[in-house]
PDB file of N, CA and C in Angstrom:
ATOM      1  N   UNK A   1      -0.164  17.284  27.190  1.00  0.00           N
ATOM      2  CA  UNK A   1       0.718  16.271  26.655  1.00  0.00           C
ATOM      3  C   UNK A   1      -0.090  15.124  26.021  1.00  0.00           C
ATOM      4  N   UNK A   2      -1.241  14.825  26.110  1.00  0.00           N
ATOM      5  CA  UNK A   2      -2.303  13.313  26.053  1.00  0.00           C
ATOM      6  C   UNK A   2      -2.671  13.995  25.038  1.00  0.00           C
ATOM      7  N   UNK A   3      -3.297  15.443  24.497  1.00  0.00           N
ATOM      8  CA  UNK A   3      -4.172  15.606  23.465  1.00  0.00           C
ATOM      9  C   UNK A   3      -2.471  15.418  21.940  1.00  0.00           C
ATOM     10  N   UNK A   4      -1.383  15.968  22.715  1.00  0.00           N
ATOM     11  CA  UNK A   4      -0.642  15.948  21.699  1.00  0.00           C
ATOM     12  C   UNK A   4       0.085  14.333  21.101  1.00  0.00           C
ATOM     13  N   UNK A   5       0.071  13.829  22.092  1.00  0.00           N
ATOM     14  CA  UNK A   5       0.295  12.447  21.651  1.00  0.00           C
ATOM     15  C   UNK A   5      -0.368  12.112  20.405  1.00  0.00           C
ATOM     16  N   UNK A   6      -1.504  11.983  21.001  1.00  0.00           N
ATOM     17  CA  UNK A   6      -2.744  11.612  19.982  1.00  0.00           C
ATOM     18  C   UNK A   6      -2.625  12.203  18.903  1.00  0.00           C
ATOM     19  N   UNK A   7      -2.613  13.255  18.452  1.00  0.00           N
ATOM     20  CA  UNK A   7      -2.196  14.238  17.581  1.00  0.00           C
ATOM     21  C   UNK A   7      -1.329  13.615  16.761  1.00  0.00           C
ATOM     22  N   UNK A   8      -0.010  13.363  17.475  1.00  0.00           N
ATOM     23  CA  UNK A   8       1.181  12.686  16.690  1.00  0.00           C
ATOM     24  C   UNK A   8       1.027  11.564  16.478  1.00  0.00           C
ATOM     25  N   UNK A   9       0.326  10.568  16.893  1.00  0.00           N
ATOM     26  CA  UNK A   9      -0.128   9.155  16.417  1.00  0.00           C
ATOM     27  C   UNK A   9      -0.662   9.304  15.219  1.00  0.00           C
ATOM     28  N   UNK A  10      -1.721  10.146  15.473  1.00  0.00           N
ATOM     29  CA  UNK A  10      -3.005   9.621  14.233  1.00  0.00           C
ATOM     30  C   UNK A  10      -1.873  10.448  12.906  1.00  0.00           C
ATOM     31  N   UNK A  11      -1.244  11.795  13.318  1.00  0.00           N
ATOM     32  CA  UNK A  11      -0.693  11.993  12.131  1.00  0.00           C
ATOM     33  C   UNK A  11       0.215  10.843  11.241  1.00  0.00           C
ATOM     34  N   UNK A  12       1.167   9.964  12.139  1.00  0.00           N
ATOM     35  CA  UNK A  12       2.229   8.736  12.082  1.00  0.00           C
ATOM     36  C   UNK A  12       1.393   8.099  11.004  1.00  0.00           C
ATOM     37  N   UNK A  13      -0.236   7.797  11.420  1.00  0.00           N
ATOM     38  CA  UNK A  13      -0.135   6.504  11.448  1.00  0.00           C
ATOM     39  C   UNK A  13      -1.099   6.884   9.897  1.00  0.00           C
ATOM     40  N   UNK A  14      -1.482   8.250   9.466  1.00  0.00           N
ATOM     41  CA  UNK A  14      -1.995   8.901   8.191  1.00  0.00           C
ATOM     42  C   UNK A  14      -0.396   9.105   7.590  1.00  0.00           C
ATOM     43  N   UNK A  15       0.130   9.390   7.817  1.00  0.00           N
ATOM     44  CA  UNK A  15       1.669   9.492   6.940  1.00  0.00           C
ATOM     45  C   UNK A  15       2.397   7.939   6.166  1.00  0.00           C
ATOM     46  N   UNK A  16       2.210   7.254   7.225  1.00  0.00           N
ATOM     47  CA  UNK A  16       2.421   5.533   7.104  1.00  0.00           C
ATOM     48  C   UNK A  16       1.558   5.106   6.397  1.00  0.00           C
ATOM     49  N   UNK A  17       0.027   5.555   6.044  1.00  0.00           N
ATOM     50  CA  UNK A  17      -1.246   4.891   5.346  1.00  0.00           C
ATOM     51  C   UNK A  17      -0.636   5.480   4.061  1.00  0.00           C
ATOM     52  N   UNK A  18      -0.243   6.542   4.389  1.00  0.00           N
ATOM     53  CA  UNK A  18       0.408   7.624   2.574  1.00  0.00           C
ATOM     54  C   UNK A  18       0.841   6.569   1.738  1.00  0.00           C
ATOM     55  N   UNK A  19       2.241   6.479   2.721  1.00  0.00           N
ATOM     56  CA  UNK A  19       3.401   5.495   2.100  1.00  0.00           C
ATOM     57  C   UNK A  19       2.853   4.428   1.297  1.00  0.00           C
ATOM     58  N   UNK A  20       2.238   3.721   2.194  1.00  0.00           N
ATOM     59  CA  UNK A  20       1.772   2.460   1.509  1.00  0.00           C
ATOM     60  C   UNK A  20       1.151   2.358   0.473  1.00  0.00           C
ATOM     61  N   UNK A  21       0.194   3.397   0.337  1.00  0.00           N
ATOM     62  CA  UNK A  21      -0.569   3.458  -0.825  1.00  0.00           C
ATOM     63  C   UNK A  21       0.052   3.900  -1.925  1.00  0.00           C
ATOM     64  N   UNK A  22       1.370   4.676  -1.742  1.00  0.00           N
ATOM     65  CA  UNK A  22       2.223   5.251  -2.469  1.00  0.00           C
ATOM     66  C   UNK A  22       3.050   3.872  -2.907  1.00  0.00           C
ATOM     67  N   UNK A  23       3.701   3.012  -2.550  1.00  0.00           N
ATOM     68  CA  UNK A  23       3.766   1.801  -2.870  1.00  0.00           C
ATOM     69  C   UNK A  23       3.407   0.739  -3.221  1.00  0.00           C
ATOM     70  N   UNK A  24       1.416   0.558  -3.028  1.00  0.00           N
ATOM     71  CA  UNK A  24       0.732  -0.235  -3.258  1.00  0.00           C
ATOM     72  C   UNK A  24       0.649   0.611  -4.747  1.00  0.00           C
ATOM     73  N   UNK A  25       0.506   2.036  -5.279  1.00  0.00           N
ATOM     74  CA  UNK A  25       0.637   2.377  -6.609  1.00  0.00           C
ATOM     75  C   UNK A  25       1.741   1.647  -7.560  1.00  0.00           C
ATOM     76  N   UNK A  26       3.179   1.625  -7.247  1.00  0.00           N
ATOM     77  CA  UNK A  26       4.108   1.089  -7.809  1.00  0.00           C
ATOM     78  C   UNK A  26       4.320  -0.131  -8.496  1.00  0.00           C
ATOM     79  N   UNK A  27       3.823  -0.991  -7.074  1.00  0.00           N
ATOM     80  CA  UNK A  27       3.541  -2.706  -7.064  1.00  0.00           C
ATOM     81  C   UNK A  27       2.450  -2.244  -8.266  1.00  0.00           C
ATOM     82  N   UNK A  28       1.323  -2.071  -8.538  1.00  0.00           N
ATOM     83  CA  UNK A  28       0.626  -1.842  -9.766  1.00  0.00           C
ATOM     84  C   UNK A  28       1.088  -1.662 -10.766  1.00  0.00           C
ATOM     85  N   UNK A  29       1.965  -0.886 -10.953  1.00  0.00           N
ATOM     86  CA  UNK A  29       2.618  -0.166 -11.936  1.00  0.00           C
ATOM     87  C   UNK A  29       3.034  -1.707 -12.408  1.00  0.00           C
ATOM     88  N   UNK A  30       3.881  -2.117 -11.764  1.00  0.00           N
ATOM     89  CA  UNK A  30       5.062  -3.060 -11.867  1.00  0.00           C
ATOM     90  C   UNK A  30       4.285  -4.660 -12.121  1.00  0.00           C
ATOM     91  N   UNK A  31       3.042  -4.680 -11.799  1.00  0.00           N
ATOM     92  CA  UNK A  31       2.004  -6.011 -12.087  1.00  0.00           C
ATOM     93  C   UNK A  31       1.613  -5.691 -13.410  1.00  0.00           C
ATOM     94  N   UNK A  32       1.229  -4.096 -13.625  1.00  0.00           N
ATOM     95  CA  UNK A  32       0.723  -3.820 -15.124  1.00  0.00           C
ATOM     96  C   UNK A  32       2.457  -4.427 -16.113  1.00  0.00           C
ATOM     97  N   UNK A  33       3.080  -3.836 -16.036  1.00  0.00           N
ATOM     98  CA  UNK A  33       4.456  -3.937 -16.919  1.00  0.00           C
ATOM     99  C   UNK A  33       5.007  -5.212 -17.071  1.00  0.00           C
ATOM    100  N   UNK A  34       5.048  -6.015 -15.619  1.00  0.00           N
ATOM    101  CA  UNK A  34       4.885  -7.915 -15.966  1.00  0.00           C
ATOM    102  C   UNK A  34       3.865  -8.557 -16.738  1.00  0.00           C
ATOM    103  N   UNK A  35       2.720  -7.959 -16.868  1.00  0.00           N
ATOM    104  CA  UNK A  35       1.626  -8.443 -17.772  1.00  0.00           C
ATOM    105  C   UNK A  35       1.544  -8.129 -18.996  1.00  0.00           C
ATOM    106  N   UNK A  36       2.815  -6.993 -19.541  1.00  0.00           N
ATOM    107  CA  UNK A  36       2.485  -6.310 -20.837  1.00  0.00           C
ATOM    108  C   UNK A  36       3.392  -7.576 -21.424  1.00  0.00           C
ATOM    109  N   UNK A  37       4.615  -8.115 -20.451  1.00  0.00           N
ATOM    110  CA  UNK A  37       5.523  -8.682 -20.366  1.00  0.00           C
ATOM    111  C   UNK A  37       5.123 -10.396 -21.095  1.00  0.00           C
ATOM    112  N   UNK A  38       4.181 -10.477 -20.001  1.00  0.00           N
ATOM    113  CA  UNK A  38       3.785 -11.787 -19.722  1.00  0.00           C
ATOM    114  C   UNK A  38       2.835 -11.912 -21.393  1.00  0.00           C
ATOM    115  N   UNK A  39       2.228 -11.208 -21.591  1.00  0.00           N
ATOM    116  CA  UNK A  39       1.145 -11.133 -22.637  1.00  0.00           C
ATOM    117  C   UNK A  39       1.709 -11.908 -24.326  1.00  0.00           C
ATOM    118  N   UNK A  40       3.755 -10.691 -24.181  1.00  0.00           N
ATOM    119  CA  UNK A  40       3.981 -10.887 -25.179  1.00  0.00           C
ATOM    120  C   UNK A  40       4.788 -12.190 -25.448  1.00  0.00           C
ATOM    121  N   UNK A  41       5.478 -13.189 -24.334  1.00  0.00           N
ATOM    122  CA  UNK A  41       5.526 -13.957 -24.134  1.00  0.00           C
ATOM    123  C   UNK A  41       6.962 -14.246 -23.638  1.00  0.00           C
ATOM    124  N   UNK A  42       7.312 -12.972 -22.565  1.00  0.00           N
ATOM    125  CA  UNK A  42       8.884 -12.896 -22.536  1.00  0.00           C
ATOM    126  C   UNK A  42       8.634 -13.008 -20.670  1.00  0.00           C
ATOM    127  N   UNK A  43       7.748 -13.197 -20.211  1.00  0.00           N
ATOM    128  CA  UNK A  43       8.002 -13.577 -18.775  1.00  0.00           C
ATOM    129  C   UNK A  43       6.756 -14.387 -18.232  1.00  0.00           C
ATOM    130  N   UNK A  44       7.522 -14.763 -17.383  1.00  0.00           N
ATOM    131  CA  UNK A  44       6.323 -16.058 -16.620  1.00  0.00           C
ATOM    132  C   UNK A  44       5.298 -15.482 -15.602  1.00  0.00           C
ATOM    133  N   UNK A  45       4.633 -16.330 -15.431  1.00  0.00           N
ATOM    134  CA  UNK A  45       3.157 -15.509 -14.812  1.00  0.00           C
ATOM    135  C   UNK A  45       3.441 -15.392 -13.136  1.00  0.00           C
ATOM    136  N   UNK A  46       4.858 -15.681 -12.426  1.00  0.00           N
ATOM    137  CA  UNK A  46       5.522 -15.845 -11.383  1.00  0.00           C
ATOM    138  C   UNK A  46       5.376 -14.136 -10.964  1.00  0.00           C
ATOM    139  N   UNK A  47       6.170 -13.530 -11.599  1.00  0.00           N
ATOM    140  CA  UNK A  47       6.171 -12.159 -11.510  1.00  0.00           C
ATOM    141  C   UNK A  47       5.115 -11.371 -11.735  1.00  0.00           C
ATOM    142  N   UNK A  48       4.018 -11.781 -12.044  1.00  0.00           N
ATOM    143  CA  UNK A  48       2.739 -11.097 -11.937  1.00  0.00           C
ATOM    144  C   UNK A  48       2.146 -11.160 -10.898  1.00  0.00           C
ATOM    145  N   UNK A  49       2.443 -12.247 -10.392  1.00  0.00           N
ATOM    146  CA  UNK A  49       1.397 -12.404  -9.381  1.00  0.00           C
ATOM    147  C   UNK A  49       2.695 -12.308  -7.657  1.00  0.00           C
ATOM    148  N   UNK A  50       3.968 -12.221  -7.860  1.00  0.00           N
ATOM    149  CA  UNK A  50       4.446 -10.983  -6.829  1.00  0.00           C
ATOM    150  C   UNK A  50       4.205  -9.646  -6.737  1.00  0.00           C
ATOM    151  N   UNK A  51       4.085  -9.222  -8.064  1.00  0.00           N
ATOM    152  CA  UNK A  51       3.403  -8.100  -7.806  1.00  0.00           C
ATOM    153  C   UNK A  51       2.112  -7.548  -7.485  1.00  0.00           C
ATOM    154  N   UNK A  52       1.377  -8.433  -7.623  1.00  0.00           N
ATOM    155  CA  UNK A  52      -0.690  -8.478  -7.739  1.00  0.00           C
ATOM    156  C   UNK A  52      -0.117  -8.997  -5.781  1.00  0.00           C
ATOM    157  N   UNK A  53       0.357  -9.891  -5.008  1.00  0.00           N
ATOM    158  CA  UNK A  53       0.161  -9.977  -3.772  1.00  0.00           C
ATOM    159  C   UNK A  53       0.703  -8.369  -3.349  1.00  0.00           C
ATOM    160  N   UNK A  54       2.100  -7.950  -3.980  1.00  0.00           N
ATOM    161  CA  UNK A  54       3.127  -7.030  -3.672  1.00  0.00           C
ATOM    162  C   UNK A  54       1.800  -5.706  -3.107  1.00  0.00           C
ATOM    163  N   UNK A  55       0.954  -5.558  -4.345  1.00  0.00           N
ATOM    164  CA  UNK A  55      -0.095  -4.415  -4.212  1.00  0.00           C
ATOM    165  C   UNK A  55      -0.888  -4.624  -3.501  1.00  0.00           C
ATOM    166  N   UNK A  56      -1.256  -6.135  -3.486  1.00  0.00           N
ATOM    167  CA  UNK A  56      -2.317  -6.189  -2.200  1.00  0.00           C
ATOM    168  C   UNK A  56      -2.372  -5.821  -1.423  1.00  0.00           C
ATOM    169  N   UNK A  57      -1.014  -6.565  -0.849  1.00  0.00           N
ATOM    170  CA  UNK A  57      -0.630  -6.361   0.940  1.00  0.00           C
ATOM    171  C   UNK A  57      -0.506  -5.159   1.195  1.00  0.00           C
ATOM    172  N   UNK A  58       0.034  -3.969   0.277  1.00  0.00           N
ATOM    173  CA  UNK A  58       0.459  -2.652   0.605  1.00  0.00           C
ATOM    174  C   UNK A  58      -0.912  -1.794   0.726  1.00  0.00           C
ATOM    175  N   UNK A  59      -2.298  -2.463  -0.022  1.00  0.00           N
ATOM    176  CA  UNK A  59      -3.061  -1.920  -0.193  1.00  0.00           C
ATOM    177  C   UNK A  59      -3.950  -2.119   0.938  1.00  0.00           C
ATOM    178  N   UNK A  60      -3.835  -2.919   1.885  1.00  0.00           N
ATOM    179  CA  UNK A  60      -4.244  -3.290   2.588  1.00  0.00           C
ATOM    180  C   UNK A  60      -3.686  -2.761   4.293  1.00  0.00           C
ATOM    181  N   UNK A  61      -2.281  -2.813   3.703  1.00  0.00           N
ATOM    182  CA  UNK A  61      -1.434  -1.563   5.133  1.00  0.00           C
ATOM    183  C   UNK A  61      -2.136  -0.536   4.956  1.00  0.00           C
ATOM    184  N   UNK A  62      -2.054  -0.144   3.726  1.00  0.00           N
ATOM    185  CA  UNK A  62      -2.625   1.751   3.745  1.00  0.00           C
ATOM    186  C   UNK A  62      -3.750   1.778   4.313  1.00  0.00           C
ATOM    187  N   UNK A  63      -5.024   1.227   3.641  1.00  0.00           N
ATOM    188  CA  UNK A  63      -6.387   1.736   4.612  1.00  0.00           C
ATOM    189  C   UNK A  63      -6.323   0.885   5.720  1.00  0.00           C
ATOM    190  N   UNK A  64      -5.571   0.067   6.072  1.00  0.00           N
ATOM    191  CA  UNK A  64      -5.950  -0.372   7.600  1.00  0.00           C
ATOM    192  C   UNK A  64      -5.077   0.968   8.414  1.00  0.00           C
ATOM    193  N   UNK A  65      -4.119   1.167   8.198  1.00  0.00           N
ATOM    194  CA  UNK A  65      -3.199   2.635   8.801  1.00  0.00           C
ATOM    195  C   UNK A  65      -4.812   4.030   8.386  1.00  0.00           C
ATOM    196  N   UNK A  66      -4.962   4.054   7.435  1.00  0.00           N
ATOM    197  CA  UNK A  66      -6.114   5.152   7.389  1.00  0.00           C
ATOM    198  C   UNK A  66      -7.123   4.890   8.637  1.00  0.00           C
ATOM    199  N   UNK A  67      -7.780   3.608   8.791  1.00  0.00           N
ATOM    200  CA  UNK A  67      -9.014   3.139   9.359  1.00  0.00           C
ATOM    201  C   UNK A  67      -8.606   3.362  11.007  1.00  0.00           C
ATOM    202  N   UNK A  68      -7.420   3.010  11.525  1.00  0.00           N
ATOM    203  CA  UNK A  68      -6.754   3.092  12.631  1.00  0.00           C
ATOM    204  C   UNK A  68      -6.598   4.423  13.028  1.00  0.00           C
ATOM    205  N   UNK A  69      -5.911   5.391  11.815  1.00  0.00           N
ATOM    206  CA  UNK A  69      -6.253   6.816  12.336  1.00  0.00           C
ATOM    207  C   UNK A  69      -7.694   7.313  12.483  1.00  0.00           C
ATOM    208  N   UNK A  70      -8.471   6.672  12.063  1.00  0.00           N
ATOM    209  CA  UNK A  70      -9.823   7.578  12.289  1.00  0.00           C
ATOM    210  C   UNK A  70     -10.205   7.209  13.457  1.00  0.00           C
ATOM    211  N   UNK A  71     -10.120   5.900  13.573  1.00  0.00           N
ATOM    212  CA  UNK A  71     -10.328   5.386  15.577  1.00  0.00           C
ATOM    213  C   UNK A  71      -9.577   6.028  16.543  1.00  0.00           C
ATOM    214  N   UNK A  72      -8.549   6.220  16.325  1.00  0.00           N
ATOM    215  CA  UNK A  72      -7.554   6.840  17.024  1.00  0.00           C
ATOM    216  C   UNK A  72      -7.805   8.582  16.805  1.00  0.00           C
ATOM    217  N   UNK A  73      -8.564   9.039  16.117  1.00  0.00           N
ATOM    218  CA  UNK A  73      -8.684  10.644  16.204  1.00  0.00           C
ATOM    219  C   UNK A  73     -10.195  10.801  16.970  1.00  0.00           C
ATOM    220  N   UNK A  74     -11.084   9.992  17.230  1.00  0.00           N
ATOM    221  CA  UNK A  74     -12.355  10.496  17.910  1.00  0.00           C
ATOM    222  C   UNK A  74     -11.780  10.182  19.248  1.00  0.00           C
TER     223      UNK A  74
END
């Protein structure tokens, strides 16, 4: 039961690192497209930079969720 726990954690917590990074992609997406925005002079630099934190933070869940599964698998 203890080896399978573990098992199912580290998988959780590599599935959850997915996500994020899968979202920290988007928030990018969406910082690039406010800036094509911002460039041409139809939006304020407000929305660039929700999205530039938006990617951060997500980018920052993902490999800390990656870094946590690798501690959690030895």
């Amino acid at each position: 039961m203890r080896h399978t726990g573990r098992v199912a954690r580290v998988l959780w917590l590599e599935v959850t690192g997915f996500l994020f990074l899968v979202l920290a992609i988007i928030g990018a997406g969406a910082a690039y497209r406010e800036y094509r925005h911002y460039v041409r002079g139809e939006a304020g630099f407000g929305k660039i930079a929700v999205a530039a934190v938006f990617t951060l933070m997500f980018l920052y869940f993902g490999a800390n969720s990656f870094w946590k599964a690798r501690r959690a698998g030895k």
